[in-house]
Protein backbone atom coordinates (compact mmCIF):
# COMPACT_ATOMS: atom_id res chain seq x y z
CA UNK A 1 12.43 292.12 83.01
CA UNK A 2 11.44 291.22 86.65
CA UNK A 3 10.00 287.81 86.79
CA UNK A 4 7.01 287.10 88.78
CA UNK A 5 5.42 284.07 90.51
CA UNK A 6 2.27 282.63 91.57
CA UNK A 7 0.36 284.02 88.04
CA UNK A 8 -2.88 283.00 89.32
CA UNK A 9 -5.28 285.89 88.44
CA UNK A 10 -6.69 287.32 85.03
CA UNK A 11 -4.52 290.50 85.17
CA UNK A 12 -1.26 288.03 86.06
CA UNK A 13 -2.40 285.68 83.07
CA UNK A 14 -2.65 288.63 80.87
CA UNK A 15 0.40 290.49 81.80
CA UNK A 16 2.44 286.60 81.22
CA UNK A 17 0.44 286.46 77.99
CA UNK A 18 1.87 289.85 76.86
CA UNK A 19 5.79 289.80 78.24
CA UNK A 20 6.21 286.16 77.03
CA UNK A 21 9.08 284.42 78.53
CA UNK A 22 12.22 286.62 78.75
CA UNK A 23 11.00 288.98 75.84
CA UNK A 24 7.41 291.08 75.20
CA UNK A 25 6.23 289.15 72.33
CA UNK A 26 5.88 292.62 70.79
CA UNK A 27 9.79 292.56 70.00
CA UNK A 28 9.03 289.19 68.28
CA UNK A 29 8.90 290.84 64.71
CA UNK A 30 11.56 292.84 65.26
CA UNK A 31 13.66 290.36 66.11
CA UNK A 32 12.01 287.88 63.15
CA UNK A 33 13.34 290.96 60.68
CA UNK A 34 16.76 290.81 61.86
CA UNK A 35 17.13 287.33 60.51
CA UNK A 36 19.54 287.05 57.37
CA UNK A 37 19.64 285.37 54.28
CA UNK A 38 22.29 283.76 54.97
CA UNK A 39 22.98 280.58 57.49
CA UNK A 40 22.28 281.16 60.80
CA UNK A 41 25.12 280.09 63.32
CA UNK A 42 24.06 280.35 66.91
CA UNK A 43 27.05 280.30 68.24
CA UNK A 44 27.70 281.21 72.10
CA UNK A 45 30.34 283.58 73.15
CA UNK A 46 31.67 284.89 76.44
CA UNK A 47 30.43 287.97 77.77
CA UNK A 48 31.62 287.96 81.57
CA UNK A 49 30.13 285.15 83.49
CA UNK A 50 27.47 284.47 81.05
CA UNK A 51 27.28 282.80 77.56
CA UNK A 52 25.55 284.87 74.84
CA UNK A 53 23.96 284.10 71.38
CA UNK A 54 24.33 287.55 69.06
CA UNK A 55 23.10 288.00 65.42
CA UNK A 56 23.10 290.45 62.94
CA UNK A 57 24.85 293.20 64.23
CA UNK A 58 25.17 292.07 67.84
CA UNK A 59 21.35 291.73 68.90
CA UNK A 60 21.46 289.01 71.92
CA UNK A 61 18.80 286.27 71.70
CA UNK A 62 19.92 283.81 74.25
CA UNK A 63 22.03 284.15 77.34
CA UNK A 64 22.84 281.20 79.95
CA UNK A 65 25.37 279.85 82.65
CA UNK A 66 26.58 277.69 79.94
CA UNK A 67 26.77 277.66 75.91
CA UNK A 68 24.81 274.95 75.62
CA UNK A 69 21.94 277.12 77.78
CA UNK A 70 22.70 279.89 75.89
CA UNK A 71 22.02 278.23 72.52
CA UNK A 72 18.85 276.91 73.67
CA UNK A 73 17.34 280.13 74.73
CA UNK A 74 17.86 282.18 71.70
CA UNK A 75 16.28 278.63 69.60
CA UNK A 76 12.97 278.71 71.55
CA UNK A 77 13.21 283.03 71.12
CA UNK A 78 13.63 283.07 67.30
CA UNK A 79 11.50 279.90 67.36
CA UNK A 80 8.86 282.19 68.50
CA UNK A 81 9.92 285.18 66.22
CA UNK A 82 10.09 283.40 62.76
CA UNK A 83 9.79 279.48 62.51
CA UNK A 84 9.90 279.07 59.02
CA UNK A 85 13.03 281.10 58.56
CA UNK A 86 14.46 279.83 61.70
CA UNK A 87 13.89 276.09 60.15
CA UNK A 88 15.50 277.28 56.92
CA UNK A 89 18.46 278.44 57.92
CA UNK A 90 19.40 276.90 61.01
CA UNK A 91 22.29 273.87 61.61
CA UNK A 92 20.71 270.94 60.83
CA UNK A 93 21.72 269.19 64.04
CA UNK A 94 19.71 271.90 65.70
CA UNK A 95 16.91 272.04 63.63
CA UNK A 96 14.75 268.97 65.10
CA UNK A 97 14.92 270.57 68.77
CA UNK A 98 14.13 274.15 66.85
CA UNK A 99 11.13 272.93 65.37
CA UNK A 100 9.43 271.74 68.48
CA UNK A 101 10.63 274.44 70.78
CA UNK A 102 8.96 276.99 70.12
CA UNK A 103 5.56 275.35 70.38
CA UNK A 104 3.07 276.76 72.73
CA UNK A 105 2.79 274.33 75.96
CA UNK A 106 -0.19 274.26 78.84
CA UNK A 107 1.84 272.22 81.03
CA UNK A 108 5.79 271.48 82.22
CA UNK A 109 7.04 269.33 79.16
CA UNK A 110 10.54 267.65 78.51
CA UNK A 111 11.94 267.55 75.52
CA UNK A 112 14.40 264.98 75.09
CA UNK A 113 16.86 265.06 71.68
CA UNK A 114 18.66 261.68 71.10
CA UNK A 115 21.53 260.60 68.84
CA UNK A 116 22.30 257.67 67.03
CA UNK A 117 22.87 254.56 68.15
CA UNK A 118 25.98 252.62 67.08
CA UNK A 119 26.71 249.44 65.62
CA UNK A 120 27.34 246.37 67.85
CA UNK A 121 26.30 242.93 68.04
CA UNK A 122 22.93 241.19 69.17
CA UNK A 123 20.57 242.36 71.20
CA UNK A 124 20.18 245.26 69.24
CA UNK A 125 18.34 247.01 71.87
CA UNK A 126 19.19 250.68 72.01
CA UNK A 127 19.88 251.15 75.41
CA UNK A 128 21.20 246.98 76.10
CA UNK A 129 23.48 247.62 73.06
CA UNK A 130 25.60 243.72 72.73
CA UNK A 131 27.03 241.05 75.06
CA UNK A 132 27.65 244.21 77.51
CA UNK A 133 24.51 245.44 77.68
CA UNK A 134 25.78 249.01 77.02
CA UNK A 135 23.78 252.25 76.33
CA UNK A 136 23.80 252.03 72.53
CA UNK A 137 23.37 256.05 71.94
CA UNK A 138 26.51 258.42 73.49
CA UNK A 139 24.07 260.58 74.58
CA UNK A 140 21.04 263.08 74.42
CA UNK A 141 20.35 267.38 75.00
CA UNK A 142 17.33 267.32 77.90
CA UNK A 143 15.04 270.69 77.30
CA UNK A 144 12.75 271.80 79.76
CA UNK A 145 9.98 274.24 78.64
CA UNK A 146 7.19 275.12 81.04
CA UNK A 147 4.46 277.95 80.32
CA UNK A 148 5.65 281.33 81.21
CA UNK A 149 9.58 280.39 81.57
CA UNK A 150 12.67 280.79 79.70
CA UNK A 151 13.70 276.77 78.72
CA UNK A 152 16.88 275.58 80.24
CA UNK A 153 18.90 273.04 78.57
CA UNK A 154 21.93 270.48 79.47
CA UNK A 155 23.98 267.83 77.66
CA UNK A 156 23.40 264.36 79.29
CA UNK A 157 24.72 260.72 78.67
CA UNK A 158 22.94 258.22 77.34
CA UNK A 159 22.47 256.25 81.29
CA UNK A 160 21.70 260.03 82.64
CA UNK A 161 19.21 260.38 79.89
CA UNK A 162 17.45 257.02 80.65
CA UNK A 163 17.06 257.62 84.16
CA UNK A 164 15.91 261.61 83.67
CA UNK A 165 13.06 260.26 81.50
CA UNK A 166 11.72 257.84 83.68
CA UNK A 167 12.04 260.28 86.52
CA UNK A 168 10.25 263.12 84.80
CA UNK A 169 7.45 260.76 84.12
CA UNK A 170 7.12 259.25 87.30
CA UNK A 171 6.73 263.26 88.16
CA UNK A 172 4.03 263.63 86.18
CA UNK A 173 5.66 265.46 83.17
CA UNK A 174 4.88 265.52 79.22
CA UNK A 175 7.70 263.96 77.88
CA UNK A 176 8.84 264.38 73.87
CA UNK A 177 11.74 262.34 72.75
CA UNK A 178 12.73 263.53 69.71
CA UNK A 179 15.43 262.07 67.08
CA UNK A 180 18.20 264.29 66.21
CA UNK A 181 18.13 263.06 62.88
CA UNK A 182 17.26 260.37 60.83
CA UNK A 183 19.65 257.46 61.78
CA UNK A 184 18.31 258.47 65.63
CA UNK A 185 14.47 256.99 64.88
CA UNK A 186 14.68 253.60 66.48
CA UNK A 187 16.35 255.05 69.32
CA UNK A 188 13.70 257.61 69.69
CA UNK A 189 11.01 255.19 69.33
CA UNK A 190 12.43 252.86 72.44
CA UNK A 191 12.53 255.40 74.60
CA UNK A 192 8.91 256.27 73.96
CA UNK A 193 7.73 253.05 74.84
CA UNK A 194 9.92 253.17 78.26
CA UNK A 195 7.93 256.51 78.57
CA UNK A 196 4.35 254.78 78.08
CA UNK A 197 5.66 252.18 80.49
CA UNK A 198 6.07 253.92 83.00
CA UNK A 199 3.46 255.99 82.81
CA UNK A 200 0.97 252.98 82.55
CA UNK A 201 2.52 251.85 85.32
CA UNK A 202 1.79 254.36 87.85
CA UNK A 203 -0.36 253.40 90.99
CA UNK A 204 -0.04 249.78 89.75
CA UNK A 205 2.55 246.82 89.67
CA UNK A 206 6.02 248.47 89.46
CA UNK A 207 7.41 248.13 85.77
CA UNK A 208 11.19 247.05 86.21
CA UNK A 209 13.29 248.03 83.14
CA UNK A 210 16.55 246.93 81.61
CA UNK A 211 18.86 249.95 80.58
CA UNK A 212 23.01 249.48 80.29
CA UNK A 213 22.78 246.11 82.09
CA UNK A 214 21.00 247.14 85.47
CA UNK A 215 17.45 247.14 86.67
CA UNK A 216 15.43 250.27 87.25
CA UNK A 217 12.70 249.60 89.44
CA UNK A 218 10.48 253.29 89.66
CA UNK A 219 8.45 252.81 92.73
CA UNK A 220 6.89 256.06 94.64
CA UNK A 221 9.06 259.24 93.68
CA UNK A 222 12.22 257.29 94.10
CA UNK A 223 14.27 255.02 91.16
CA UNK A 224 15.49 251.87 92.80
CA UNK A 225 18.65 250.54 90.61
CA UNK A 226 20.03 246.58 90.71
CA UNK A 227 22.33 244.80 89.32
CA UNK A 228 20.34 242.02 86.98
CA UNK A 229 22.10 239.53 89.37
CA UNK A 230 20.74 240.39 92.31
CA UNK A 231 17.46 241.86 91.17
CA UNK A 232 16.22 238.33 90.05
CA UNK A 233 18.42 236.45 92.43
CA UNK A 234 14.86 235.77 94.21
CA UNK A 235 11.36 235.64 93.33
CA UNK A 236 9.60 239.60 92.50
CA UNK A 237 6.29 240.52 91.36
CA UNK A 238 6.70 243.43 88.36
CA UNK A 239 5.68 243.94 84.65
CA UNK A 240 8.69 243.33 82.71
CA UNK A 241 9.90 245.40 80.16
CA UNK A 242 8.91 243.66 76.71
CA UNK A 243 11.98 244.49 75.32
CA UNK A 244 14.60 244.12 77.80
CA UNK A 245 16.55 241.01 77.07
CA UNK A 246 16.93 239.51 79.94
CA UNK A 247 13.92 240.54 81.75
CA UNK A 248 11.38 239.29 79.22
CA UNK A 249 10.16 235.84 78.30
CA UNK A 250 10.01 236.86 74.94
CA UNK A 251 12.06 239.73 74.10
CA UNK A 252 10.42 242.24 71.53
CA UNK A 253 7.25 240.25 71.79
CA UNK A 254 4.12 242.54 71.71
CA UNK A 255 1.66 240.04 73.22
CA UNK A 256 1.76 239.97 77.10
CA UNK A 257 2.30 236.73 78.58
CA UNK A 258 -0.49 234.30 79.31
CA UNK A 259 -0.32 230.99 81.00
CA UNK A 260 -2.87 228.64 80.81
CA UNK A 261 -2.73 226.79 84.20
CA UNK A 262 -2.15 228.32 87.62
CA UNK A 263 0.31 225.27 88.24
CA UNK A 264 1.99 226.15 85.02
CA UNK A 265 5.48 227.65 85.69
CA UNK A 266 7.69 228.76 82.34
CA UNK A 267 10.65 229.54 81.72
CA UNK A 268 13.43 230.42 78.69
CA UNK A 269 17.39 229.60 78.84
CA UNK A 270 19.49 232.26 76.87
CA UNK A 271 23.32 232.24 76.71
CA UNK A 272 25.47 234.32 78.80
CA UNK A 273 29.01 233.60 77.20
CA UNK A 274 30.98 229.96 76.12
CA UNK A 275 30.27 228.75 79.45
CA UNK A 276 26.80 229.62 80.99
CA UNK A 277 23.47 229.79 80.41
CA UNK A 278 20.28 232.36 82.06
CA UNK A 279 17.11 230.65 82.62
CA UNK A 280 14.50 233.03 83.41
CA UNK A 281 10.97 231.87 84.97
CA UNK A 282 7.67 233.04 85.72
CA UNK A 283 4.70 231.88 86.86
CA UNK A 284 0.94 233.00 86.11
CA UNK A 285 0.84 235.06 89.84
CA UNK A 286 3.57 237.18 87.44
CA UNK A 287 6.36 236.41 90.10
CA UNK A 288 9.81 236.54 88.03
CA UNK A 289 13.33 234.41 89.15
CA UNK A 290 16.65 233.70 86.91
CA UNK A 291 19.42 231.83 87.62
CA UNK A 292 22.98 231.31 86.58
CA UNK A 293 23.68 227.79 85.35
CA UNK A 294 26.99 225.65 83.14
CA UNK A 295 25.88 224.71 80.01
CA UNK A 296 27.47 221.14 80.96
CA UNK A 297 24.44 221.13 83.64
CA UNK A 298 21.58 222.89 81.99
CA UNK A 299 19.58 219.61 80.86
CA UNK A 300 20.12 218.15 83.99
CA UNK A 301 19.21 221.19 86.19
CA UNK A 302 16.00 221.65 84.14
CA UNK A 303 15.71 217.99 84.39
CA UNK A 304 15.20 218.52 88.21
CA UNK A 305 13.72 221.36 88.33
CA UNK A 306 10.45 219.53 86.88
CA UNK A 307 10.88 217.26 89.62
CA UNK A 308 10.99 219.55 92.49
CA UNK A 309 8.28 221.39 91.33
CA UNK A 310 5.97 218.44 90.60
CA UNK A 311 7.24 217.22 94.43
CA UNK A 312 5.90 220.18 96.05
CA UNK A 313 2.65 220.24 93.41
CA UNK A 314 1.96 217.07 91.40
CA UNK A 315 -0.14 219.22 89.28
CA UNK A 316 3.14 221.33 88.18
CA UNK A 317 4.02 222.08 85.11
CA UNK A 318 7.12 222.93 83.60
CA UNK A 319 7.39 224.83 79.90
CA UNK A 320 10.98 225.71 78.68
CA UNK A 321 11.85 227.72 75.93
CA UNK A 322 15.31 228.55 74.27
CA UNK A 323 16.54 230.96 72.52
CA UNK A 324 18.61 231.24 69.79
CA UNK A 325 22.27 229.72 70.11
CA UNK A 326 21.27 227.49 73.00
CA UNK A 327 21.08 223.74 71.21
CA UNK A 328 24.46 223.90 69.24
CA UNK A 329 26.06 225.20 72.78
CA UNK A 330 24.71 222.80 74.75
CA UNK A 331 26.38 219.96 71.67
CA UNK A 332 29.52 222.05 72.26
CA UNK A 333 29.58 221.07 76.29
CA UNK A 334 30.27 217.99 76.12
CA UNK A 335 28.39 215.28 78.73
CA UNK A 336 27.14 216.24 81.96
CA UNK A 337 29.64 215.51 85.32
CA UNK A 338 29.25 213.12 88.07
CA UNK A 339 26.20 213.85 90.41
CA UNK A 340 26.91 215.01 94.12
CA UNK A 341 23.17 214.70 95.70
CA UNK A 342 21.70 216.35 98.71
CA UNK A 343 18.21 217.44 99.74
CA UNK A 344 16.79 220.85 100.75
CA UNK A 345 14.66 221.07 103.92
CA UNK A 346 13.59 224.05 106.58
CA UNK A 347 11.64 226.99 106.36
CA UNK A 348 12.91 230.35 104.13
CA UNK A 349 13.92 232.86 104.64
CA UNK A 350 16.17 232.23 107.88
CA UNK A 351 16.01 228.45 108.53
CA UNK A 352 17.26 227.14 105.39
CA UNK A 353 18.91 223.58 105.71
CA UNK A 354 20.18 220.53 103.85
CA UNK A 355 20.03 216.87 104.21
CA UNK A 356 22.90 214.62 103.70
CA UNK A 357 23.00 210.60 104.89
CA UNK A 358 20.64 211.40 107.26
CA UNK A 359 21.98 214.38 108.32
CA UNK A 360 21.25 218.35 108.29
CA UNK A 361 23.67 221.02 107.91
CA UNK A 362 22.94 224.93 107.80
CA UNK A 363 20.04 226.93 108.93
CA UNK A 364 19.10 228.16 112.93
CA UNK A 365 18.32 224.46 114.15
CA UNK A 366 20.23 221.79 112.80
CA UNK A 367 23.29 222.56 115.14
CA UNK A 368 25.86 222.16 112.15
CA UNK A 369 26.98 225.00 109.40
CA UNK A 370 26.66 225.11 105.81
CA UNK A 371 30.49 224.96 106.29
CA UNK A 372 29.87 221.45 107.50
CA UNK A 373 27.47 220.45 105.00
CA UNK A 374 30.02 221.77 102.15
CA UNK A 375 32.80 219.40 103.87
CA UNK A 376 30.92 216.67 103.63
CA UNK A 377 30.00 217.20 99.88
CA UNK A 378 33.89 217.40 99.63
CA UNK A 379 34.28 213.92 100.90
CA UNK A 380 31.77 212.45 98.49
CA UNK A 381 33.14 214.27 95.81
CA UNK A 382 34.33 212.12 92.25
CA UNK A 383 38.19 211.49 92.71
CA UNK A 384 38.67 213.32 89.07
CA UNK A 385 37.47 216.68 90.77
CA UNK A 386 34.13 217.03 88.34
CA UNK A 387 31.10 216.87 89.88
CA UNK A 388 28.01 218.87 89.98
CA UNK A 389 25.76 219.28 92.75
CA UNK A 390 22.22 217.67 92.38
CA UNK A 391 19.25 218.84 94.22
CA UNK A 392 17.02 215.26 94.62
CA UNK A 393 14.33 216.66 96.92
CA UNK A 394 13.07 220.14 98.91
CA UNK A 395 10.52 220.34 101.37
CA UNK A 396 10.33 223.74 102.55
CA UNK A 397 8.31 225.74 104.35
CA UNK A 398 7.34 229.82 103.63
CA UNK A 399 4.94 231.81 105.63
CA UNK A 400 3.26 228.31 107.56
CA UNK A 401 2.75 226.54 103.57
CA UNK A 402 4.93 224.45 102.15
CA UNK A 403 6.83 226.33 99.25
CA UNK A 404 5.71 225.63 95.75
CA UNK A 405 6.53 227.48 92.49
CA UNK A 406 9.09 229.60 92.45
CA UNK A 407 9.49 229.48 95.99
CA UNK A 408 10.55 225.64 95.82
CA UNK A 409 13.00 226.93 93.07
CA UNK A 410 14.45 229.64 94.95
CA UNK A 411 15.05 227.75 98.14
CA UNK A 412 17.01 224.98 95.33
CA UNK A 413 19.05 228.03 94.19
CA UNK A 414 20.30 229.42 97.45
CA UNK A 415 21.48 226.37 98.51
CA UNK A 416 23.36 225.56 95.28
CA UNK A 417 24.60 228.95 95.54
CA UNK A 418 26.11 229.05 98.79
CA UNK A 419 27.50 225.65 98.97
CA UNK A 420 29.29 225.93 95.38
CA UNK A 421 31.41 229.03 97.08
CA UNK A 422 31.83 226.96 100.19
CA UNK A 423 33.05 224.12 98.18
CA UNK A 424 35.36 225.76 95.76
CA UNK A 425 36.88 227.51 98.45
CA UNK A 426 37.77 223.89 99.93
CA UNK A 427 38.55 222.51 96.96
CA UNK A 428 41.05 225.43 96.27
CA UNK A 429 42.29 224.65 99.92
CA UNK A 430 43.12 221.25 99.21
CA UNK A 431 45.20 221.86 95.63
CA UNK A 432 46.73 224.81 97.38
CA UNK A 433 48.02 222.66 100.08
CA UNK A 434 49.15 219.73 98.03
CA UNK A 435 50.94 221.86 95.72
CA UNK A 436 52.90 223.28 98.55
CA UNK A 437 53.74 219.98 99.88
CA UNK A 438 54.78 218.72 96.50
CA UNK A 439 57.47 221.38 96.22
CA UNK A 440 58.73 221.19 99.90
């Protein structure tokens, strides 16, 4: 019964070999014998502080902290005593883990049981389940089984069973993920590729993954988690998930993405809801960047976006896709508002600046605040209160070279960004104030 640690010599191996974990595999038939005819319910009860698994006429097979410990032990013991009885007789909600659990193992494995996913609407992607991006399966029972030990067991959600699996593999671990029944394949079968993901990735380009909405970004032994906002809200370097849908150019698409031209920058817009649109670009150094955008403004922001990036690279290329529901929303919108032009100049990250009749607002240097700049957007604003701001030109600099790519792109996006707030804020000012006035 005393446990020992450090096995490291031939005598250690061989005593391990013989006492088994938690039981002398001699006991092992005896135990096997006591098994019934009948169905086998391995269910916990209290026995002081501890949970206990009895059959036949009391015999304990499992013990644990917790019934759901307790059940697992006395699985992986009679797994070991009698499989094929075991198998027969055993709940069939139990009986996928049972089969795999008692399996010899040379090495630290976890074994991952997942349910069902249920129904929602498109993407169908088990864990970015609908318009929500949910975890599509309620959850999952994480085993761990090591040589020599007695496996311990919890009950996890579906999030804290994403994020255990991509942490056990970053640690090096064999990982099984295994379908608690039938209707649980496809859910099964995504999480295995996450698995084979990650572990591809390791020492390489981080792989960034899509699971309940947010980013998981595994990098050293930590998990870095973003919202999908502020993940892409600027240009990164990862391998995208294939079949995350909004981190992939082509969502469920096998074949990796290969463009032709160095100069050649692509991008996809997908919808958000009724009034917005995602456009996601890359580029062929694999640098990544998505932005937020009306539908009423879509063709005309993609419309200059081929112009800023030909500006900074006349040999630029711009290849859009979009996906399904796009055209008849963009029909829906209606025409595009009034244009409200300005120009982006100065260096990123800290210098950033934009031109307006001749002069600059924002940044370290021009002497004036994006505050400013916003105010004077305000005054050329159309009288009926819809406009859209228009980015006709950036010259930027990054790192002593003027920005190209995504880079040109990104500097166009922070300044749409922050002056948008600034002006809405202003423009909120101005009804607030002339409402008041109206009812004095």
């Amino acid at each position: 019964r005393a446990a020992r640690s450090g096995l490291v010599g031939p005598r250690d191996r061989a005593w391990a070999a013989a006492m088994g974990p938690g039981v002398p595999r001699a006991l092992l038939p005896a135990i096997g014998a006591r098994l019934g005819d009948g169905p086998l319910r391995l269910t916990p009860g209290r026995s002081g502080v501890f949970h206990e698994v009895r059959i036949g006429d009391g015999v304990v097979v499992g013990r644990g902290a917790t019934p759901v410990q307790a059940r697992v032990r006395s699985l992986a013991l009679l797994a070991a005593a009698a499989p094929a009885p075991l198998l027969a007789q055993i709940d069939p909600r139990w009986r996928a883990l049972a089969g795999r659990i008692g399996q010899p193992r040379e090495q630290e494995t976890l074994l991952l049981v997942v349910e069902p996913a249920g129904p929602s609407g498109p993407p169908f992607d088990p864990i970015n389940r609908g318009a929500g991006r949910s975890i599509g399966f309620p959850g999952a029972l994480a085993v761990g089984a090591a040589p020599g030990r007695r496996p311990s067991g919890r009950v996890l959600t579906g999030d804290e069973a994403v994020e255990l699996l991509v942490r056990e593999v970053r640690r090096g671990l064999a990982v099984e993920v295994i379908p608690a029944r039938s209707e649980a394949h496809p859910v099964a079968a995504r999480l295995a590729q996450v698995v084979a993901l990650v572990r591809e990735a390791r020492g390489g380009r981080p792989v960034a993954l899509e699971a309940g909405g947010r980013v998981l970004l595994p990098r050293g032994d930590r998990i870095y988690r973003y919202r999908l906002e502020r993940f892409l809200s600027r240009p990164r370097s990862f391998v995208p998930d294939p079949d995350a849908p909004d981190l992939a150019l082509s969502p469920g698409e096998r074949r990796p993405v290969g463009i032709a031209s160095a100069a050649m920058v692509e991008c996809r817009a997908s919808l958000v809801d009724d009034a917005r649109a995602a456009i996601l670009y890359t580029d062929a150094a694999g640098g990544w960047l998505r932005e937020l955008v009306f539908l009423g403004e879509l063709e005309e922001h993609l419309r200059e976006a081929r112009a800023i990036l030909q500006q900074a690279d006349a040999a630029s290329i711009l290849a859009v896709r979009l996906s399904d529901g796009v055209e008849p929303a963009l029909r829906r919108a209606g025409r595009t508002a009034a244009p409200v032009g300005f120009a982006v100049r100065g260096m990123l990250p800290h210098d950033l600046q934009i031109e307006l009749g001749g002069e600059r607002y924002g940044g370290t240097t021009s002497g004036r605040s994006w505050r400013d700049g916003a105010l004077a957007l305000v005054a050329r604003w159309p009288r009926t209160g819809e406009g859209r701001l228009s980015v006709n030109g950036v010259t930027v600099q990054a790192g002593g070279r003027r920005a190209t790519g995504l880079l040109a792109l990104h500097a166009r996006s922070i300044a749409v960004r922050r002056l948008r707030n600034l002006i809405l804020r202003a423009l909120r000012s101005y009804q607030l104030g002339n409402s008041s006035r109206s009812e004095g």
